[in-house]
N, C-alpha and C. Protein backbone atom coordinates (compact mmCIF):
# COMPACT_ATOMS: atom_id res chain seq x y z
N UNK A 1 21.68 -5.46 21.16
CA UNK A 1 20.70 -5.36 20.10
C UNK A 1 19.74 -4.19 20.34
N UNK A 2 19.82 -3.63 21.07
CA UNK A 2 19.25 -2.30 21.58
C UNK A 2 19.31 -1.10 20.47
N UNK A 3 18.80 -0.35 20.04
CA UNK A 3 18.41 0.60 19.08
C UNK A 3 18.26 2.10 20.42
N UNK A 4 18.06 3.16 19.67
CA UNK A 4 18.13 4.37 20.60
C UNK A 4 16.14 4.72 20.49
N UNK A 5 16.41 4.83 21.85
CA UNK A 5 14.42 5.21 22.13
C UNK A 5 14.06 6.41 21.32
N UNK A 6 12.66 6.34 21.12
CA UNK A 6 12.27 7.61 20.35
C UNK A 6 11.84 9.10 21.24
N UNK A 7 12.30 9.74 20.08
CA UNK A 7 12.70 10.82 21.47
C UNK A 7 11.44 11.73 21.40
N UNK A 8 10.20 11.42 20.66
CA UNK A 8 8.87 12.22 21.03
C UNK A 8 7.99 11.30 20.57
N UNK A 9 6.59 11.58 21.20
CA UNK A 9 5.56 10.20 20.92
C UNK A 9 5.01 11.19 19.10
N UNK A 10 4.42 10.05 18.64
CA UNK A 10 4.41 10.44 17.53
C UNK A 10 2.94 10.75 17.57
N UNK A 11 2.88 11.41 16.29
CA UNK A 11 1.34 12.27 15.90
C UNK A 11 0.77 11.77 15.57
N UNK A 12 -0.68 11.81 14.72
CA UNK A 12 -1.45 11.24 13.94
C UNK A 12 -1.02 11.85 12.71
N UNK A 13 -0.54 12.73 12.55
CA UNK A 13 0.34 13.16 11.37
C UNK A 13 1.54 12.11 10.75
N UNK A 14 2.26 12.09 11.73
CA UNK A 14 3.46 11.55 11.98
C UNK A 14 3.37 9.87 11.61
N UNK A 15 2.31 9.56 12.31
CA UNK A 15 1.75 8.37 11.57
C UNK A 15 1.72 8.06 10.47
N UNK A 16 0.30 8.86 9.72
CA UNK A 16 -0.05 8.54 8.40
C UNK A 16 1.30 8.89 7.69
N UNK A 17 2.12 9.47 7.89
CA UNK A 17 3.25 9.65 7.07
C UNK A 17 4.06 8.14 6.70
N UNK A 18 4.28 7.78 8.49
CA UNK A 18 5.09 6.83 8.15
C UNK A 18 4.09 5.68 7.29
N UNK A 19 3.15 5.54 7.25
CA UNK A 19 2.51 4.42 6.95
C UNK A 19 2.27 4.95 5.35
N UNK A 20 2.05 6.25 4.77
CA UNK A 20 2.13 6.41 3.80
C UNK A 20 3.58 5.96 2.92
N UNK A 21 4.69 5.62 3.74
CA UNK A 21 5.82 5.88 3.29
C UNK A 21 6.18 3.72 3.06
N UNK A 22 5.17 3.53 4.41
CA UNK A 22 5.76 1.56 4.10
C UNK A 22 4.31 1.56 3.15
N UNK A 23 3.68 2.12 2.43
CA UNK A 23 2.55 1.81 1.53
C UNK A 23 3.69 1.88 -0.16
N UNK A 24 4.34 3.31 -0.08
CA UNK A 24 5.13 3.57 -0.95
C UNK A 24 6.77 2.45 -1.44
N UNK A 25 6.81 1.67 -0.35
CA UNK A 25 8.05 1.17 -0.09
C UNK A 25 8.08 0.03 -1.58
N UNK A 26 8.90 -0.23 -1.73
CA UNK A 26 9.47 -1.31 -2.91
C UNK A 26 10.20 -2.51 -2.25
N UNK A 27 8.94 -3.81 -2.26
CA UNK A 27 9.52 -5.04 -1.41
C UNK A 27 9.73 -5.92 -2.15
N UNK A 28 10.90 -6.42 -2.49
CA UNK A 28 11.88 -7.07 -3.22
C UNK A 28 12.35 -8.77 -2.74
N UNK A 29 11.59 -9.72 -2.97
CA UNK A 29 11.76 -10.91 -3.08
C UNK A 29 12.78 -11.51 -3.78
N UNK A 30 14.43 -12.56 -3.27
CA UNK A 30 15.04 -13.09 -4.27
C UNK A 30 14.43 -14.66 -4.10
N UNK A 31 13.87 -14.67 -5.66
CA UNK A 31 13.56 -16.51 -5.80
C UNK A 31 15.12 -16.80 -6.05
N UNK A 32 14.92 -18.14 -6.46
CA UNK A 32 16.39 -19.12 -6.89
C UNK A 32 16.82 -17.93 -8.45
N UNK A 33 16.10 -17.66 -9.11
CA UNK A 33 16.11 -17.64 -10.57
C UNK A 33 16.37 -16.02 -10.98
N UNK A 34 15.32 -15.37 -9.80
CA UNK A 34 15.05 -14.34 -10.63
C UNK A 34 14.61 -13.24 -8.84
N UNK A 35 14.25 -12.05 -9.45
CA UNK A 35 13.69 -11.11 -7.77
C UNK A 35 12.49 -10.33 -8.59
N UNK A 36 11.52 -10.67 -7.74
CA UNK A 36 10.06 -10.28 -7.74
C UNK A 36 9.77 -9.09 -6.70
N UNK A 37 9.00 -8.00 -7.28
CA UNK A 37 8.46 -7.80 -6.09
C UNK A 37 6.75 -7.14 -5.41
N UNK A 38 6.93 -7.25 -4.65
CA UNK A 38 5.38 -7.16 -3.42
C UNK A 38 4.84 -6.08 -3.73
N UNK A 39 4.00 -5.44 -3.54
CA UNK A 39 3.40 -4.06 -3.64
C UNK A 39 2.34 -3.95 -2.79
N UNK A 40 2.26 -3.42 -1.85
CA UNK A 40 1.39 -3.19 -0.98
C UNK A 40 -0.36 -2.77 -1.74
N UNK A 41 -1.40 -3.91 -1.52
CA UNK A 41 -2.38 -3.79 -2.30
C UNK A 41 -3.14 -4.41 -3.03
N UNK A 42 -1.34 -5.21 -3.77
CA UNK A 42 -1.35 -5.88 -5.15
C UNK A 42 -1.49 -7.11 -4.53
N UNK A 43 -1.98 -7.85 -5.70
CA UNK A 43 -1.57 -9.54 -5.43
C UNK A 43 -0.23 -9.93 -5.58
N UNK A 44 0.13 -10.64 -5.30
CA UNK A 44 1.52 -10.95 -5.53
C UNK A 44 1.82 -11.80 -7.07
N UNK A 45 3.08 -11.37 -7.63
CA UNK A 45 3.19 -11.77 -9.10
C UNK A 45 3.08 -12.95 -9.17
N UNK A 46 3.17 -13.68 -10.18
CA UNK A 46 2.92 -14.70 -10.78
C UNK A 46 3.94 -15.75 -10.31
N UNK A 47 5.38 -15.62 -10.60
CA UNK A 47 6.13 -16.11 -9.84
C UNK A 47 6.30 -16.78 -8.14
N UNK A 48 5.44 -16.27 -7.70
CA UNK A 48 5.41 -16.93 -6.65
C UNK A 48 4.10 -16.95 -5.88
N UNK A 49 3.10 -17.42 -6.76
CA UNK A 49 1.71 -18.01 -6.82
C UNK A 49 1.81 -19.34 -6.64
N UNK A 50 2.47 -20.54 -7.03
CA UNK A 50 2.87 -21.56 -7.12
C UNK A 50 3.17 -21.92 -5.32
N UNK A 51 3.94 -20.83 -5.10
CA UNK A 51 4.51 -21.13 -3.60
C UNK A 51 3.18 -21.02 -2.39
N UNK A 52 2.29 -19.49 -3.20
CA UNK A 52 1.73 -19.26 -2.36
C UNK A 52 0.15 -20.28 -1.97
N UNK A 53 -0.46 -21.07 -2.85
CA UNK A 53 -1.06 -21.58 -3.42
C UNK A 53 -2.33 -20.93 -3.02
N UNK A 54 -3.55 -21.68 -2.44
CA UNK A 54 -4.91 -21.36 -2.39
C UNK A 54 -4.98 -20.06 -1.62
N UNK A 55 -4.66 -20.63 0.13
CA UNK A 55 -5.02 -19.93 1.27
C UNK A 55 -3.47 -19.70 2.23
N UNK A 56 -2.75 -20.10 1.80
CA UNK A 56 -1.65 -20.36 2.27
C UNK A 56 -1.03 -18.37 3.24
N UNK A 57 -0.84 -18.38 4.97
CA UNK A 57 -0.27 -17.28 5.10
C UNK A 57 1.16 -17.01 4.70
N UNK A 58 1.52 -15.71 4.38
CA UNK A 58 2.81 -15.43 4.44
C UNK A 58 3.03 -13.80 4.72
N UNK A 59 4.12 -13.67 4.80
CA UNK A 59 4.19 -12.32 5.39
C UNK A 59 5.86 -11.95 5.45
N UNK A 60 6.26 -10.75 4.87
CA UNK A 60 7.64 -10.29 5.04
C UNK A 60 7.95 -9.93 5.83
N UNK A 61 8.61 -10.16 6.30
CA UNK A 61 9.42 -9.82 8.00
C UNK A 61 10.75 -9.41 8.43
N UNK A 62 10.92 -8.18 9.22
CA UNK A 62 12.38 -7.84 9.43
C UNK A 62 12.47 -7.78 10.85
N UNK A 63 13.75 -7.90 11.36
CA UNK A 63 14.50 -7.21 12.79
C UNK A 63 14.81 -6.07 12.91
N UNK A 64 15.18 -5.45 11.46
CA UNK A 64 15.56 -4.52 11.74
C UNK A 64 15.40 -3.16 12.01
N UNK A 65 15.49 -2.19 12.74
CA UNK A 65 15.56 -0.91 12.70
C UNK A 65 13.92 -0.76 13.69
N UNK A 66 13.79 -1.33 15.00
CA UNK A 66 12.80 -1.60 15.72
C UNK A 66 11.79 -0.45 15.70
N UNK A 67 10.63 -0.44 15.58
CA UNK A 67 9.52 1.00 15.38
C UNK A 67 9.94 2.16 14.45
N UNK A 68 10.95 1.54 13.79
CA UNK A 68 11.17 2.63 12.80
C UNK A 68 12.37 2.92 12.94
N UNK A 69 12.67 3.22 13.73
CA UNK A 69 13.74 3.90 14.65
C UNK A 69 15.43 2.99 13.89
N UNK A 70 16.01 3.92 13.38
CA UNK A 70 17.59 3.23 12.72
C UNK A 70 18.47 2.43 13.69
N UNK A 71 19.00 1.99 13.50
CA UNK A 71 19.88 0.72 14.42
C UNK A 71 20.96 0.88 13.47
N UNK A 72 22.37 0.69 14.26
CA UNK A 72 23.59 0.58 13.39
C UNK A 72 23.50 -0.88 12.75
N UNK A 73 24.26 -0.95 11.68
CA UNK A 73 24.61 -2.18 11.15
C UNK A 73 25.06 -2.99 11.76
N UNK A 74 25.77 -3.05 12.55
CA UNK A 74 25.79 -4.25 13.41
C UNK A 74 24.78 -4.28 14.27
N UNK A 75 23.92 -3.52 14.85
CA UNK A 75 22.92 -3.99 15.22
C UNK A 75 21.59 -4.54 14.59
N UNK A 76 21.68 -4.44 13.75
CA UNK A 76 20.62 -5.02 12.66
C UNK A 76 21.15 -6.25 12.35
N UNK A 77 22.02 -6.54 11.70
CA UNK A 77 23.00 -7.58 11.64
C UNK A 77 22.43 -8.89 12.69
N UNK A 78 22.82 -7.97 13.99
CA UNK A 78 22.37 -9.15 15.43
C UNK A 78 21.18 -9.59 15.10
N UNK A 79 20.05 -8.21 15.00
CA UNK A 79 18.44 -8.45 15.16
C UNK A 79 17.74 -9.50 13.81
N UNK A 80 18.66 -9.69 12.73
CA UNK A 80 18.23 -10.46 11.70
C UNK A 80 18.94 -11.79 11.94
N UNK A 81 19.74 -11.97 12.91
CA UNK A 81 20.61 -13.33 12.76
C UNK A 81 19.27 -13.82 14.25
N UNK A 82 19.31 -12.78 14.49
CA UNK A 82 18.37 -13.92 16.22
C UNK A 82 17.05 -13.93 15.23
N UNK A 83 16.34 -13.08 14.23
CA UNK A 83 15.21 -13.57 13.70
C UNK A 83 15.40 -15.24 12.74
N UNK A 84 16.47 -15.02 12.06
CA UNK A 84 16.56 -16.36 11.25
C UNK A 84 17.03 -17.45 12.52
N UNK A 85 17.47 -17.12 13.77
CA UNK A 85 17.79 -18.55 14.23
C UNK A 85 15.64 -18.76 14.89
N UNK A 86 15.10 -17.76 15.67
CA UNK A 86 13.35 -17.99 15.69
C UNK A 86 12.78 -18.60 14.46
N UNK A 87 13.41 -18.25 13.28
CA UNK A 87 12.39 -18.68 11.91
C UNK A 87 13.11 -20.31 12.06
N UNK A 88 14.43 -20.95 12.06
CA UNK A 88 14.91 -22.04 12.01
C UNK A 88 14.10 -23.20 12.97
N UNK A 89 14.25 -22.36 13.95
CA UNK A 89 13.33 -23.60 14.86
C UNK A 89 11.86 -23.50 14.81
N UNK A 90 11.07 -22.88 13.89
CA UNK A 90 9.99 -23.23 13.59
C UNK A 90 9.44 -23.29 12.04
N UNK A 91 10.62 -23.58 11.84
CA UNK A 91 11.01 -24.80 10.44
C UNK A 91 9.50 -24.18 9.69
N UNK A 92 9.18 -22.77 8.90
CA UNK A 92 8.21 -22.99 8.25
C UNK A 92 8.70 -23.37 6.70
N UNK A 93 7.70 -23.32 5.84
CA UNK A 93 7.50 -24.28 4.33
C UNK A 93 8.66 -23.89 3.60
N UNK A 94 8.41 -22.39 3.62
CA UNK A 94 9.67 -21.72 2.78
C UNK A 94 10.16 -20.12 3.29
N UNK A 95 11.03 -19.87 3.22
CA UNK A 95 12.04 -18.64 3.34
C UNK A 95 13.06 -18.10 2.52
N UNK A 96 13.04 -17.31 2.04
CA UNK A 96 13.42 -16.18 0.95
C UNK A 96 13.84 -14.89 1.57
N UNK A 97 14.88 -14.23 1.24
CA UNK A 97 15.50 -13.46 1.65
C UNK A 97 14.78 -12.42 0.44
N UNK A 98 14.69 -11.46 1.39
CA UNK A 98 14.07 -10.01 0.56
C UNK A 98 14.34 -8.73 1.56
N UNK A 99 13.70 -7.69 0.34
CA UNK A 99 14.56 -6.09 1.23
C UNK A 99 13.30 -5.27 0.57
N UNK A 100 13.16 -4.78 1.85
CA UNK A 100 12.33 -3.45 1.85
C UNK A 100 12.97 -2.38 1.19
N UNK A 101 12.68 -1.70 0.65
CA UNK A 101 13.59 0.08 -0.12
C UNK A 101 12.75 1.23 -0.23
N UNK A 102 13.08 2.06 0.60
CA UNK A 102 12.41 3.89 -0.28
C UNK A 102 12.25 3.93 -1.69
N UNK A 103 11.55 4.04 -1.87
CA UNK A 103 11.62 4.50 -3.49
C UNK A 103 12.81 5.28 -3.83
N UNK A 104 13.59 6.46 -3.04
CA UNK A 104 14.61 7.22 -3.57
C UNK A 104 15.63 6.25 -2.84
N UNK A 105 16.19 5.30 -2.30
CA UNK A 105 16.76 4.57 -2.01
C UNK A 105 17.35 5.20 -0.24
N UNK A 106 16.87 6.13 -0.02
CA UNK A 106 17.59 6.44 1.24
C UNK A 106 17.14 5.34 2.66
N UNK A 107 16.47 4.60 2.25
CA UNK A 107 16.06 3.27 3.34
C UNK A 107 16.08 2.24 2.95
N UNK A 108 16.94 1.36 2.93
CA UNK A 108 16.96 -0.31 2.75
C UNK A 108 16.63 -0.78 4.15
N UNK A 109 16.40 -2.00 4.11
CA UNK A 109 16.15 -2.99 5.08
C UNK A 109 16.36 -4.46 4.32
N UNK A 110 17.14 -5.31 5.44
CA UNK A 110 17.20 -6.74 5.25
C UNK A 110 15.85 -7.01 5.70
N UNK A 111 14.66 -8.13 4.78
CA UNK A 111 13.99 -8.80 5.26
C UNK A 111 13.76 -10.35 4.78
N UNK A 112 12.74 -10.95 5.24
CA UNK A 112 12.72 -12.54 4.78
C UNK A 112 11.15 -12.50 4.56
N UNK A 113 10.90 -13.39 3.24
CA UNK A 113 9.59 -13.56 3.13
C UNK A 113 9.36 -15.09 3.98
N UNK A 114 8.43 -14.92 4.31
CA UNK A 114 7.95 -16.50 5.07
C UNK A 114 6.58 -17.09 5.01
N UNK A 115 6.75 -18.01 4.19
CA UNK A 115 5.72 -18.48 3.42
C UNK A 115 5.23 -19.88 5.01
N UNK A 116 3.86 -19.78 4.87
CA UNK A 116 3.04 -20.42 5.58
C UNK A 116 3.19 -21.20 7.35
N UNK A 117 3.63 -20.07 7.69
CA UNK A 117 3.32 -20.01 9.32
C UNK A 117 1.96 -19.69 9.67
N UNK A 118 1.60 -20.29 10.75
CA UNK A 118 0.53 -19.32 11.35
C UNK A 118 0.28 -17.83 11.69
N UNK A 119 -0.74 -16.95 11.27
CA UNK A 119 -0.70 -15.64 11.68
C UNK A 119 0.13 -15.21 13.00
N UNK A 120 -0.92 -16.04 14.28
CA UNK A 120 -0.45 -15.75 15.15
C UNK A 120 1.04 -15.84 15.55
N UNK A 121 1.88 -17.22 14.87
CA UNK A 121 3.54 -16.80 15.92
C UNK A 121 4.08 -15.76 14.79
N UNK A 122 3.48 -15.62 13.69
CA UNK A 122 4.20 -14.21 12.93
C UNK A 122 3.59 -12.78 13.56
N UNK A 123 2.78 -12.66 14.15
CA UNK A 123 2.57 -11.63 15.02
C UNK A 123 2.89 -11.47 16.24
N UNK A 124 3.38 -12.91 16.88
CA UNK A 124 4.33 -13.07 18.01
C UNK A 124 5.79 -12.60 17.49
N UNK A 125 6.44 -12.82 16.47
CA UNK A 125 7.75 -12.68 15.93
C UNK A 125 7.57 -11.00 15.78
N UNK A 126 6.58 -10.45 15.15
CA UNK A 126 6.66 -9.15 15.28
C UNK A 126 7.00 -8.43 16.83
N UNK A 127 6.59 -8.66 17.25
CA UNK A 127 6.05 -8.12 18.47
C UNK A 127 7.55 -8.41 19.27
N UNK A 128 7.89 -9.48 19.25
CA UNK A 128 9.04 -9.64 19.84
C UNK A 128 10.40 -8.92 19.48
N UNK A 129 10.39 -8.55 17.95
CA UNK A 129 11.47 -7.70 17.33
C UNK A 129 10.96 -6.23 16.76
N UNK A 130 10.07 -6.17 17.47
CA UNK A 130 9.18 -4.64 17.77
C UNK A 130 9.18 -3.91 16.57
N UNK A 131 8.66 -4.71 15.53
CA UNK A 131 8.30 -3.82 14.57
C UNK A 131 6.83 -3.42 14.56
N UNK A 132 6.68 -2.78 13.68
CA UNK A 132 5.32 -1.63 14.11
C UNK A 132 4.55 -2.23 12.69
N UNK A 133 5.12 -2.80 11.56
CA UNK A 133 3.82 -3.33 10.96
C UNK A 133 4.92 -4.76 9.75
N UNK A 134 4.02 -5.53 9.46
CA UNK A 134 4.46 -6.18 8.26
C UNK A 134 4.16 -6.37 7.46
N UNK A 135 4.32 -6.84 5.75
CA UNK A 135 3.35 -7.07 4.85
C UNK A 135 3.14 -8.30 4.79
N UNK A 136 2.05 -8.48 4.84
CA UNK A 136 1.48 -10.01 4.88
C UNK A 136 0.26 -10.17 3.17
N UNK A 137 0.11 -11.59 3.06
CA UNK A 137 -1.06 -11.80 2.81
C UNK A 137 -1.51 -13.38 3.82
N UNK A 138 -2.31 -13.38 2.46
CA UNK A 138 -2.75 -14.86 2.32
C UNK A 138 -3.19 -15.36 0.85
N UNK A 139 -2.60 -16.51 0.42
CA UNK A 139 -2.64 -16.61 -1.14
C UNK A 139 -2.32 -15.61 -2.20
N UNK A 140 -3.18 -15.66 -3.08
CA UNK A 140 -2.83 -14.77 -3.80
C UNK A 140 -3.36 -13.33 -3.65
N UNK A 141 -4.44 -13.08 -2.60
CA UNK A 141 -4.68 -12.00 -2.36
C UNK A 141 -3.76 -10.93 -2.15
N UNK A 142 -4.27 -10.06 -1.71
CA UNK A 142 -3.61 -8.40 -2.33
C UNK A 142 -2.96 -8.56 -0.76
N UNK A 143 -1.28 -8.20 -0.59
CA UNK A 143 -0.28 -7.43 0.50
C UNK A 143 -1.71 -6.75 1.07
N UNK A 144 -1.36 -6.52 2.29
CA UNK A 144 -1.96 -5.81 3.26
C UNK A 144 -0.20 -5.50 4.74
N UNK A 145 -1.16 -4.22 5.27
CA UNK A 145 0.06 -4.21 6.11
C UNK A 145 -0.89 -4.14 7.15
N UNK A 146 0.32 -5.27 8.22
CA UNK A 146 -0.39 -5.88 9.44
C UNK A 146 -0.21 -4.37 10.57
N UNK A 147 -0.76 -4.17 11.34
CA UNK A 147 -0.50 -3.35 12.21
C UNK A 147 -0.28 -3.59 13.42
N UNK A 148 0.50 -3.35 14.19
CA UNK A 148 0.63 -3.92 15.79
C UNK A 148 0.80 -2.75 16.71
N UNK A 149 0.91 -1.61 16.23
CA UNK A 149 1.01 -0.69 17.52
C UNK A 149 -0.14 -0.20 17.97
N UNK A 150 -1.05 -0.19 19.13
CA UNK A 150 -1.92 0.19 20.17
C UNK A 150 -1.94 1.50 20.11
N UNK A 151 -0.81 2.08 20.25
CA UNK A 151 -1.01 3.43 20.01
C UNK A 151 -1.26 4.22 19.05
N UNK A 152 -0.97 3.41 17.83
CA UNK A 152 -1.58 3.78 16.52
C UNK A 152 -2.59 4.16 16.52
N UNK A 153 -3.22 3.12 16.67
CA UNK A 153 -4.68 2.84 16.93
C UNK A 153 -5.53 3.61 17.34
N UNK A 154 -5.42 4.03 18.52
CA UNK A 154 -5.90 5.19 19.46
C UNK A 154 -5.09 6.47 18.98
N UNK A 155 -4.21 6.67 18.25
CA UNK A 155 -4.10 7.92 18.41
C UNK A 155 -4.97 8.27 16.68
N UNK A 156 -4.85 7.65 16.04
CA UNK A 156 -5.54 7.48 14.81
C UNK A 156 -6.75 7.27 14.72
N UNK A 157 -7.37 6.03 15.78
CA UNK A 157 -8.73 5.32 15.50
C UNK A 157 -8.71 4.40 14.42
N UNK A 158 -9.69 3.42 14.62
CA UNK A 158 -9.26 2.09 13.27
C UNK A 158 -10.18 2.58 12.41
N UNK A 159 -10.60 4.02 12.20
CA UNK A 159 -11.69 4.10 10.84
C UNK A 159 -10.61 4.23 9.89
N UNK A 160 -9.15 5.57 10.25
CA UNK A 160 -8.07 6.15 9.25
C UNK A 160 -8.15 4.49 8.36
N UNK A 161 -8.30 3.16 8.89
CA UNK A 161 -7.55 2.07 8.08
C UNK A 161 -9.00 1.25 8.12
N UNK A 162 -9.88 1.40 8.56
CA UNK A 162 -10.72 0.79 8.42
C UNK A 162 -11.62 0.23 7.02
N UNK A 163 -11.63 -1.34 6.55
CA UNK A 163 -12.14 -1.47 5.51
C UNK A 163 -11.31 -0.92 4.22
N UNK A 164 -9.90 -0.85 3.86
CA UNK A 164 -9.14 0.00 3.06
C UNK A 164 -8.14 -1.63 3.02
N UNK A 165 -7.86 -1.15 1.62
CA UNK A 165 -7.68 -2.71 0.89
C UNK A 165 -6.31 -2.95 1.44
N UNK A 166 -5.37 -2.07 1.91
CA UNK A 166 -3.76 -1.99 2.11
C UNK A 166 -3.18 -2.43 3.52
N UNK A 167 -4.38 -2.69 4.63
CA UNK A 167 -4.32 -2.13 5.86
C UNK A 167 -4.90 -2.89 6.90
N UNK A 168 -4.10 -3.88 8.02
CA UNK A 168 -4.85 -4.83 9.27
C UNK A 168 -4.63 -4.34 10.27
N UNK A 169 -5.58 -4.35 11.59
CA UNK A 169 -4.85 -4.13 12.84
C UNK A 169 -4.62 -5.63 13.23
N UNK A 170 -3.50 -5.71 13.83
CA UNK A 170 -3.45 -6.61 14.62
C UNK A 170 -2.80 -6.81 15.74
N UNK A 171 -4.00 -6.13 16.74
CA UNK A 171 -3.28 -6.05 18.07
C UNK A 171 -3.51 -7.05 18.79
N UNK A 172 -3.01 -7.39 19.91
CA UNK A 172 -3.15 -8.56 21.22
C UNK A 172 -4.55 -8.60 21.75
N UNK A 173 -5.18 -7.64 21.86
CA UNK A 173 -6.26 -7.42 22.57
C UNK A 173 -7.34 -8.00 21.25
N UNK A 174 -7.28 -7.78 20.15
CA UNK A 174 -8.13 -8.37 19.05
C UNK A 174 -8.33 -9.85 19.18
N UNK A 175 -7.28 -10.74 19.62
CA UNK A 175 -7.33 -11.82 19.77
C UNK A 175 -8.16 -12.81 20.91
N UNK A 176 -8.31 -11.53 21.85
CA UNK A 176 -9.20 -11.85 22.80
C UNK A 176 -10.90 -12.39 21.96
């Protein structure tokens, strides 16, 4: 399940790019009926307000393609089958299969929405399948993207995201 290391530390350029680019992304929810989707910002549609109810967390989540970084299909494959057997044994409310996309389509991703876990083991689940951010809310409030890399952080500073409606850190050390 191994992916290939990155072969230069990234910029503060390099950053805001990528984060400009999962701000831009098109996240695609399938209900039973119909496919909704997320928008980093937005509240979430109407359709799945019902699910989300008052205060309720949730947050989209992938294995795949660890810090960014591409993984072959079968390795993604692996990294989403060991995430759904972690999501199985902690049996949350609901799970929905959804996909991240580029706007010009040159990036898909398998992901799962996961309606009402605790923050924390969904920032443990991140962390463990080393992704670098997720979209979360809570209720019907507006997507925000969670942040977990340290080095972000510092190489950026938390003002670039500070107080900005799209945007959480959430590192280990915060929890302290």
């Amino acid at each position: 399940m191994r992916c290939p290391e990155p072969t230069a530390a990234m910029t503060p350029e390099s950053i805001r790019d990528l984060l400009t680019a999962y701000r831009a992304t098109r996240y695609t929810v399938r209900l039973a009926d119909r496919e909704v989707r997320l928008r980093v910002g937005a509240a979430p549609p109407p359709a799945l307000r019902a699910l989300l109810q008052s205060d309720r967390f949730w947050v989209l989540i992938s294995a795949c393609n660890p810090q960014s970084r591409p993984c072959s299909a079968r390795g993604n494959t692996q990294r989403m089958r060991a995430l759904t057997q972690a999501l199985a044994a902690l049996a949350p409310p609901h799970v929905f299969d959804a996909a991240g996309c580029a706007p010009d389509r040159s990036w898909i991703e398998p992901s799962l929405l996961v309606i009402g876990l605790d923050p924390g083991i969904t920032d443990a689940l991140a962390r463990r399948f080393d992704q670098n951010a997720l979209l979360a809310g809570r209720g019907t409030g507006p997507a925000r993207l969670r942040l977990y890399r340290a080095d972000w952080a510092a190489a950026l500073g938390r003002v670039d995201t500070a107080g900005r409606e799209w945007a959480e850190w959430a590192l280990e050390s915060a929890r302290a």
